[in-house]
C-alpha atoms as a PDB file:
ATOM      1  CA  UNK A   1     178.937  57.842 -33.198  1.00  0.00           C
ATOM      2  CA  UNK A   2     179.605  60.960 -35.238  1.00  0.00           C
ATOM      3  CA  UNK A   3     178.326  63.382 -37.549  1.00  0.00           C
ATOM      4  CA  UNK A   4     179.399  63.877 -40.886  1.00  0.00           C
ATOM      5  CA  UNK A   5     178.215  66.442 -43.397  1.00  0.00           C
ATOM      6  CA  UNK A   6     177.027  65.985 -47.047  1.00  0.00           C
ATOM      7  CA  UNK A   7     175.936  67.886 -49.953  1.00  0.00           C
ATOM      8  CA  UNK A   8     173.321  70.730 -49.355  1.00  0.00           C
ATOM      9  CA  UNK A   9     174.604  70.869 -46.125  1.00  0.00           C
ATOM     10  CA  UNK A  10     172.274  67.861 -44.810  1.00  0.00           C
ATOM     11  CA  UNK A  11     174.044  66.000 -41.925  1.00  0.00           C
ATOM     12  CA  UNK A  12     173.551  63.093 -41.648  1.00  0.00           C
ATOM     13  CA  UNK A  13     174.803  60.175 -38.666  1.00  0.00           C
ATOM     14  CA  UNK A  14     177.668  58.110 -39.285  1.00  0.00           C
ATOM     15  CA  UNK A  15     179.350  55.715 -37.431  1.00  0.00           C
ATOM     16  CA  UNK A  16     183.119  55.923 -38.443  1.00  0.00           C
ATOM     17  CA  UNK A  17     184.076  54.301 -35.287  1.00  0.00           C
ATOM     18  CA  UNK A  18     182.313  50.690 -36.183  1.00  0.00           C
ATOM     19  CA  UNK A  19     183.191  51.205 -39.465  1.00  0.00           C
ATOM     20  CA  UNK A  20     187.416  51.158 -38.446  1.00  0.00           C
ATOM     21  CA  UNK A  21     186.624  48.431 -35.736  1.00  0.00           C
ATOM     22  CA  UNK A  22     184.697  46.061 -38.760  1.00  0.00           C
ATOM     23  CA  UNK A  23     187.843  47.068 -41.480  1.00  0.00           C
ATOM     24  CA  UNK A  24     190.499  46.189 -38.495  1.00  0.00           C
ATOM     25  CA  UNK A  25     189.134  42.842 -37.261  1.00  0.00           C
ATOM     26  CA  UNK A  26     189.113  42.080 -41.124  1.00  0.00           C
ATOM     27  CA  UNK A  27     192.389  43.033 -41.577  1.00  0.00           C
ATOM     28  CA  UNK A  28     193.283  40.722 -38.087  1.00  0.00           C
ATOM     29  CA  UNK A  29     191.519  37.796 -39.356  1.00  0.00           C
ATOM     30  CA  UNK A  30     193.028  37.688 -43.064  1.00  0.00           C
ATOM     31  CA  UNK A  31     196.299  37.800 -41.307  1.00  0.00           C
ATOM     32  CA  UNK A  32     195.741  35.118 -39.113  1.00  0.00           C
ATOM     33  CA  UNK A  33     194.553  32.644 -42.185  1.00  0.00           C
ATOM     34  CA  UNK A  34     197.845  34.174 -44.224  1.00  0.00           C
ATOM     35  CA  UNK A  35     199.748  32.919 -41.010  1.00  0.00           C
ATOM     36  CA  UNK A  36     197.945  29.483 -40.147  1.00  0.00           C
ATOM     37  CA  UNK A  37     198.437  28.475 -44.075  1.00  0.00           C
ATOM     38  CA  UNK A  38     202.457  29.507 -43.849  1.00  0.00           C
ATOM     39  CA  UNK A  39     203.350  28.359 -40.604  1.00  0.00           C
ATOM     40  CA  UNK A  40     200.553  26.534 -38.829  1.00  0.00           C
ATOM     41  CA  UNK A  41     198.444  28.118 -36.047  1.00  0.00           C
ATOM     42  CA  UNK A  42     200.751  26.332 -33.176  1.00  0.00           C
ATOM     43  CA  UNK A  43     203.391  28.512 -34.218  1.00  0.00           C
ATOM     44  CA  UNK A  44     201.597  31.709 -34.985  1.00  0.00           C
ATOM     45  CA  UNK A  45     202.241  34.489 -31.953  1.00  0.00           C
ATOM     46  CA  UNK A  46     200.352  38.156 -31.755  1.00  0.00           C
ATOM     47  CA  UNK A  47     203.761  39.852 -33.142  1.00  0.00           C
ATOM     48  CA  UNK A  48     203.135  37.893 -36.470  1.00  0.00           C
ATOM     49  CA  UNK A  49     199.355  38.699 -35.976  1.00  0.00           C
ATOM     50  CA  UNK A  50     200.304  42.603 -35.781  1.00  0.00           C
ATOM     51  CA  UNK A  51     203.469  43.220 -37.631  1.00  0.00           C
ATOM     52  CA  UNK A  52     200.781  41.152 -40.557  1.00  0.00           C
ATOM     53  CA  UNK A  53     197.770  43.660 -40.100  1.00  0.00           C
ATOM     54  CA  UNK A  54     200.121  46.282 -39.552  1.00  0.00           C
ATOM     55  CA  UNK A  55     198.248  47.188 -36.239  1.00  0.00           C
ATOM     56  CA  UNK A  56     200.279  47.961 -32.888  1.00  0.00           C
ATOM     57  CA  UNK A  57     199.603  45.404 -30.184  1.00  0.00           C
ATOM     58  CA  UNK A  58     197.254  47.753 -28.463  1.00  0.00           C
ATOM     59  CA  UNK A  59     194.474  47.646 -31.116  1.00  0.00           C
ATOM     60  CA  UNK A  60     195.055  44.069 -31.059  1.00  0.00           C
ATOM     61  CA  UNK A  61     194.315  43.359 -27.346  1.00  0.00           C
ATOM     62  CA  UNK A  62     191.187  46.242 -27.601  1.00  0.00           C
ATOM     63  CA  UNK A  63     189.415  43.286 -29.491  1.00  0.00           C
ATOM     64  CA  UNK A  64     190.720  39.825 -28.350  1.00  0.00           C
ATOM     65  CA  UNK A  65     192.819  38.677 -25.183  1.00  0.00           C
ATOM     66  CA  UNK A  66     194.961  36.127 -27.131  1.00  0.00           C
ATOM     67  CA  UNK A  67     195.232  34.199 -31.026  1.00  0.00           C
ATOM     68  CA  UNK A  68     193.333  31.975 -28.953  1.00  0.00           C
ATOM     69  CA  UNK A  69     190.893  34.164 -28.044  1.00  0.00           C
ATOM     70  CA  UNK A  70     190.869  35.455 -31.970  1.00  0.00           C
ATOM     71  CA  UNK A  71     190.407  32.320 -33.328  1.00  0.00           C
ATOM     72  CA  UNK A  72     187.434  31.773 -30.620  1.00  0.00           C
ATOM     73  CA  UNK A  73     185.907  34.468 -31.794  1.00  0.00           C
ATOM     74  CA  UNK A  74     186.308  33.733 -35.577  1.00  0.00           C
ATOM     75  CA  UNK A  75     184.850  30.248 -35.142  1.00  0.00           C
ATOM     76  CA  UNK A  76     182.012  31.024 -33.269  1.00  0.00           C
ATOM     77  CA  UNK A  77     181.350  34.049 -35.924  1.00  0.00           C
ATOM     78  CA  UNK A  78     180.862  31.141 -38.489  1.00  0.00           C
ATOM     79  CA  UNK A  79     178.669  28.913 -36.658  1.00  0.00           C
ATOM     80  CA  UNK A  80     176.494  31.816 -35.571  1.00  0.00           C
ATOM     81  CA  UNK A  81     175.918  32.986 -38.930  1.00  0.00           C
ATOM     82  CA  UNK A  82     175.705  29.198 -40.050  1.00  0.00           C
ATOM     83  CA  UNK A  83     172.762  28.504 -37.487  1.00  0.00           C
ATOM     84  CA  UNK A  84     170.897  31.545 -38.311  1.00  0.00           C
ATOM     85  CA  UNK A  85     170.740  30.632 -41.994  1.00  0.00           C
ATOM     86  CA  UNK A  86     169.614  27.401 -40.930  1.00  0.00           C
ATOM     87  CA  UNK A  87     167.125  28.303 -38.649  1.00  0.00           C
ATOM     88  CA  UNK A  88     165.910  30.147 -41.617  1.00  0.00           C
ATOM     89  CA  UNK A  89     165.702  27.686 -44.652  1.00  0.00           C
ATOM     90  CA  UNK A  90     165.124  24.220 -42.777  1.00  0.00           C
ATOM     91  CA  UNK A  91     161.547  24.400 -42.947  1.00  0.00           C
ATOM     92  CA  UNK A  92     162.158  24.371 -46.507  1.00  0.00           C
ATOM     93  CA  UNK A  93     163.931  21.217 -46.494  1.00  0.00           C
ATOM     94  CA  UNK A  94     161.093  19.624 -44.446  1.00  0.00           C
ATOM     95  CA  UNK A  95     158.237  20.504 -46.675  1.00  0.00           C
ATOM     96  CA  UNK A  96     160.660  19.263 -49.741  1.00  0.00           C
ATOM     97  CA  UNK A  97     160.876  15.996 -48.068  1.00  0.00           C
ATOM     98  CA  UNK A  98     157.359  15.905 -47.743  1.00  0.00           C
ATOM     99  CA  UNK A  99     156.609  17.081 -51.405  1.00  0.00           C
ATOM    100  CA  UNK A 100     159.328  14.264 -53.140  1.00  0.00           C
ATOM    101  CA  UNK A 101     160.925  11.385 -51.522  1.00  0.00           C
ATOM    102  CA  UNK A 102     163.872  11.126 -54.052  1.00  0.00           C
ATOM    103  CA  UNK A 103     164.548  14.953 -54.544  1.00  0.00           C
ATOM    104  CA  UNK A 104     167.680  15.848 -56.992  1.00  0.00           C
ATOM    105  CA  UNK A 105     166.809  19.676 -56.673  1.00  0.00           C
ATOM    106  CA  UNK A 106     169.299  21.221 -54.199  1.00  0.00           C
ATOM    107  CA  UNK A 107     167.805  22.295 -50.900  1.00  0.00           C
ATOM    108  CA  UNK A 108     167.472  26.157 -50.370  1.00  0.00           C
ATOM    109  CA  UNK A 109     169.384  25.434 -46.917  1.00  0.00           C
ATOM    110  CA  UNK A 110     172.349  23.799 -48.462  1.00  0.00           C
ATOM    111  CA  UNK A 111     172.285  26.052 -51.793  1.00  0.00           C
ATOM    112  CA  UNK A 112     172.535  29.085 -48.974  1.00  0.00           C
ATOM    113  CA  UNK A 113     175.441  27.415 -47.068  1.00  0.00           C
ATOM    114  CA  UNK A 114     177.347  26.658 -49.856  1.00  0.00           C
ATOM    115  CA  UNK A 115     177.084  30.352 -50.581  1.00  0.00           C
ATOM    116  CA  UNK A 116     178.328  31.426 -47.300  1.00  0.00           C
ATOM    117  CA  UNK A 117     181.123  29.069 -47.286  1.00  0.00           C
ATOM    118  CA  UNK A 118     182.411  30.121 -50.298  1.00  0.00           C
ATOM    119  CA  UNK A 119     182.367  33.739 -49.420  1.00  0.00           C
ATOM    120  CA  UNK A 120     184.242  32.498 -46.348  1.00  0.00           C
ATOM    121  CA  UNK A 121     186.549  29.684 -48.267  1.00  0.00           C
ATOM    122  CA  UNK A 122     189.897  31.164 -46.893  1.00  0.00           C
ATOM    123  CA  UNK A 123     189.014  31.033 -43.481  1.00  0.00           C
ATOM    124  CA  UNK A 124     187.198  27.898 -43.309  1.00  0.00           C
ATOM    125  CA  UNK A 125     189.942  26.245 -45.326  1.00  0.00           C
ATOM    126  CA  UNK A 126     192.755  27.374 -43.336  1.00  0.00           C
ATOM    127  CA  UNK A 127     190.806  26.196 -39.956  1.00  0.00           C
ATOM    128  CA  UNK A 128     189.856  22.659 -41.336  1.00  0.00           C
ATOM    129  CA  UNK A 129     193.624  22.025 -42.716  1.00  0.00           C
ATOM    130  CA  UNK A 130     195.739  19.996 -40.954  1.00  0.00           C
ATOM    131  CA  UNK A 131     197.552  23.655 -39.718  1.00  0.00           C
ATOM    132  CA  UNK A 132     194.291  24.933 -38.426  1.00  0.00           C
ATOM    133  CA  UNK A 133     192.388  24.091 -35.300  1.00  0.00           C
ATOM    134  CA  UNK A 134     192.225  20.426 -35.055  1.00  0.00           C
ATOM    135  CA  UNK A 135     189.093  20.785 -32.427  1.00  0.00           C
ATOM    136  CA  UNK A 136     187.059  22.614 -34.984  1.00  0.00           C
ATOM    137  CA  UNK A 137     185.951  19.422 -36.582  1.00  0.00           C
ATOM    138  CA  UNK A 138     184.160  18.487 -32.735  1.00  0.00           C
ATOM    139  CA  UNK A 139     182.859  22.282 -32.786  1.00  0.00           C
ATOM    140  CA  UNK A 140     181.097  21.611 -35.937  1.00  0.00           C
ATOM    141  CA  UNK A 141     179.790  18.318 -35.150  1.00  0.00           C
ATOM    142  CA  UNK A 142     178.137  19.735 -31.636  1.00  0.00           C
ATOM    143  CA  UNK A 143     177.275  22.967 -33.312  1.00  0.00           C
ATOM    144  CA  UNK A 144     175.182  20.647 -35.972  1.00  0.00           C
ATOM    145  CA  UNK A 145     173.849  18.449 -32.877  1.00  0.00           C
ATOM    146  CA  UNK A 146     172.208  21.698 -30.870  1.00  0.00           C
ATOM    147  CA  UNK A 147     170.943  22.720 -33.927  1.00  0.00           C
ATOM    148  CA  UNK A 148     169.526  19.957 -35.268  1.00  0.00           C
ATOM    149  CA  UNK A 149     168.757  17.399 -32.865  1.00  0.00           C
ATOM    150  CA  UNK A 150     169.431  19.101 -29.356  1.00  0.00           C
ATOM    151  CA  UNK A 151     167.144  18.104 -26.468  1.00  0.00           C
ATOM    152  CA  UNK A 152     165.349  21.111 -26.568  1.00  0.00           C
ATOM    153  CA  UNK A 153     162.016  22.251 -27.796  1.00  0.00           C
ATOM    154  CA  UNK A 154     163.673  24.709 -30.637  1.00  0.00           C
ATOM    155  CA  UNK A 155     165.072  21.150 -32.015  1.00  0.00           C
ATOM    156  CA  UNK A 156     164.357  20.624 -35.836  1.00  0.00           C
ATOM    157  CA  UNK A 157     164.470  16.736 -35.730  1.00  0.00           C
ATOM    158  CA  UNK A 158     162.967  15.267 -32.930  1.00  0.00           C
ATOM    159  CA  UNK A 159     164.745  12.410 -31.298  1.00  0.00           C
ATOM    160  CA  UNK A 160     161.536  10.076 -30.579  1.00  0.00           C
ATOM    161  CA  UNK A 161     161.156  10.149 -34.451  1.00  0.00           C
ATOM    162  CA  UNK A 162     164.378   9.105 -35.537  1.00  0.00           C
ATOM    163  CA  UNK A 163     164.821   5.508 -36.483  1.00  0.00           C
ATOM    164  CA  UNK A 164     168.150   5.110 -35.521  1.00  0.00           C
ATOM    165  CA  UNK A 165     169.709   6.906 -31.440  1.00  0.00           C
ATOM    166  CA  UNK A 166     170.160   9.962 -32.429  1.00  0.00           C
ATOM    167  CA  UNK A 167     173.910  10.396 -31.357  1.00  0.00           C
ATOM    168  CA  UNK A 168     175.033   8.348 -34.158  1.00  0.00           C
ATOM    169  CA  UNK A 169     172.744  10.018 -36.424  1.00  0.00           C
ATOM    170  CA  UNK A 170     174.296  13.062 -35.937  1.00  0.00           C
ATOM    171  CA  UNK A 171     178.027  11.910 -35.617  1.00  0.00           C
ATOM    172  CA  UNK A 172     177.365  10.120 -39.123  1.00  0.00           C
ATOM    173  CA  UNK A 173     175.734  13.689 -40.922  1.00  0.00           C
ATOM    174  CA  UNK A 174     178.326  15.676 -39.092  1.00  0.00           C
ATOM    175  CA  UNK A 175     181.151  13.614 -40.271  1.00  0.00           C
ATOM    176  CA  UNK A 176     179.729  13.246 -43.421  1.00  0.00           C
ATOM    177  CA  UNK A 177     178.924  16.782 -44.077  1.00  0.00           C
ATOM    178  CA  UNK A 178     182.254  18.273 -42.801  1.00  0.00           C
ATOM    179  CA  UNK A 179     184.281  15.835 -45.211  1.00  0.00           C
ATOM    180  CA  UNK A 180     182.218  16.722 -48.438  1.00  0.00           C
ATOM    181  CA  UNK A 181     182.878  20.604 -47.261  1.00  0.00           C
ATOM    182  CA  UNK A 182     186.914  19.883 -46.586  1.00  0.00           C
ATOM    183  CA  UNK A 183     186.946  17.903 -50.017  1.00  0.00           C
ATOM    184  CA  UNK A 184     185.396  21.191 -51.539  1.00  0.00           C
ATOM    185  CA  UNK A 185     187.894  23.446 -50.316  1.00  0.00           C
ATOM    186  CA  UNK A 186     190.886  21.192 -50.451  1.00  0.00           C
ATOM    187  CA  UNK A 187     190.244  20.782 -54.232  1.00  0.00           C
ATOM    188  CA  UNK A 188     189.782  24.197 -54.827  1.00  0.00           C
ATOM    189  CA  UNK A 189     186.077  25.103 -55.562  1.00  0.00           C
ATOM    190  CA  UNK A 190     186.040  23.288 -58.818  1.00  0.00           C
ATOM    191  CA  UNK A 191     182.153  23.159 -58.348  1.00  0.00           C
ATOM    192  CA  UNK A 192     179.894  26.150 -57.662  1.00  0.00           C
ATOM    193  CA  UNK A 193     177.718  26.399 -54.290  1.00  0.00           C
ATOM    194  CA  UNK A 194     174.972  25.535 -56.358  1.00  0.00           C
ATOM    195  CA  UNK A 195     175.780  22.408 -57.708  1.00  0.00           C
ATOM    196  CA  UNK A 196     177.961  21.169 -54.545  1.00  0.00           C
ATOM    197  CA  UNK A 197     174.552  21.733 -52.896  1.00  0.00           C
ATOM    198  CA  UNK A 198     172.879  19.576 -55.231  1.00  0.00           C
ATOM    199  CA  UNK A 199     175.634  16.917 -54.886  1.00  0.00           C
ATOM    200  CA  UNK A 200     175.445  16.977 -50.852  1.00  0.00           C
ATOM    201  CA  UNK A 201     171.478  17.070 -51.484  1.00  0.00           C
ATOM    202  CA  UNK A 202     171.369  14.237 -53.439  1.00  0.00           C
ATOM    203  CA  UNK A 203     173.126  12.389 -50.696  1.00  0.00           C
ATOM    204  CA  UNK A 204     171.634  13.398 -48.056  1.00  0.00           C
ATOM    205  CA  UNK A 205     167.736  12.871 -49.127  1.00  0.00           C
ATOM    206  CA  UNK A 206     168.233   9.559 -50.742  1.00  0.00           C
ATOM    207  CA  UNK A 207     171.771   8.248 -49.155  1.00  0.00           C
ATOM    208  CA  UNK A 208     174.965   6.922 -50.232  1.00  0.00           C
ATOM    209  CA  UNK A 209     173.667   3.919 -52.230  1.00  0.00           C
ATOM    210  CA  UNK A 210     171.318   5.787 -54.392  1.00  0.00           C
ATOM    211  CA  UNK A 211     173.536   8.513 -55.133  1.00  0.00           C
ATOM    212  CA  UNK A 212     176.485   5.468 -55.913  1.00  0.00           C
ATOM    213  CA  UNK A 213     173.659   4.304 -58.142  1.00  0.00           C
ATOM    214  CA  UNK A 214     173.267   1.178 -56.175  1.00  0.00           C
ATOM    215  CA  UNK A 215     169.920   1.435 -55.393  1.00  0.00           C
ATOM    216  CA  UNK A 216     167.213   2.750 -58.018  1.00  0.00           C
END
């Protein structure tokens, strides 16, 4: 923490410090998607990493103890920021539900992850590809699990309720969510956030049939 001063000569608190640290892990991450989409994350070592941020190896190993280690950290970054926003819009979703049965308006929840995964396209694009991190697809499907139907009392959906065991439920969302997200990215954001919510909305509130126009 430092002290910087301003006009009038007011000083006021500034921390430079976390400022640098937030602008270099930025710069380490945008390198490491440059990397995975050229060469593949398999072949990707912490000289490409550095001589790519243009960072010595030092700073480098101040923040993360391998690209294993960075990638770790990136992932987990996501999904935290992923849960919050869900632990913050899915009561919205349930009092939709309660409100209309056959809803076409796009959930707040998905409307606000769409958002964030656009902002975050490059990274989450990279990861998902077939040069990414093949286990990420598992870490989203568990990461969906605790937060939507863990056995725990913070749980959203509660198992007893479900119709169906609620290990395949969640296998079939998961998988079902994380294609329509992959098909997003791999065709290049044709659609905004708003309407690919309203798309993955309309599928998940009334299922595949209705939204295939099977079922009226």
């Amino acid at each position: 923490m430092c002290w910087v001063k301003c006009k009038g000569g007011v000083f006021l608190r500034s921390n430079i410090h976390d400022l640098r640290v937030i602008r270099t892990k930025e710069s380490i991450r945008q390198a490491l998607v440059d990397l995975i989409n050229e060469q593949g994350f398999e072949s990707v070592t912490v000289k490409d990493i550095t001589v790519r941020a243009r960072i010595n190896r030092g700073t480098f190993y101040a923040h993360y103890q391998d690209k294993f280690d960075l990638l770790t950290k990136c992932e987990e970054e996501i999904m935290v920021d992923m849960s919050r926003i869900t632990q913050q819009e899915f009561p919205d979703v349930i009092a939709a539900l309660e409100t209309d049965t056959q809803t076409l308006t796009p959930f707040s929840l998905t409307v606000s992850l769409f958002e964030y995964l656009n902002i975050n396209s490059e990274f989450m694009k990279a990861v998902l590809g077939p040069r990414g991190d093949l286990s990420f697809h598992t870490k989203l499907k568990e990461f969906m699990w605790e937060t939507l139907y863990g056995n725990n009392s913070n749980a959203f959906i509660k198992e007893e309720n479900s119709l169906v065991p609620g290990m395949y439920l969640s296998a079939y969302m998961g998988t079902a969510i994380i294609g329509v997200i992959q098909q997003w990215l791999e065709s290049g954001r044709q659609e905004s956030p708003q309407e690919m919510a309203r798309i993955l909305t309309t599928m998940m509130a009334n299922g595949p049939f209705f939204a295939a126009g099977l079922k009226k």
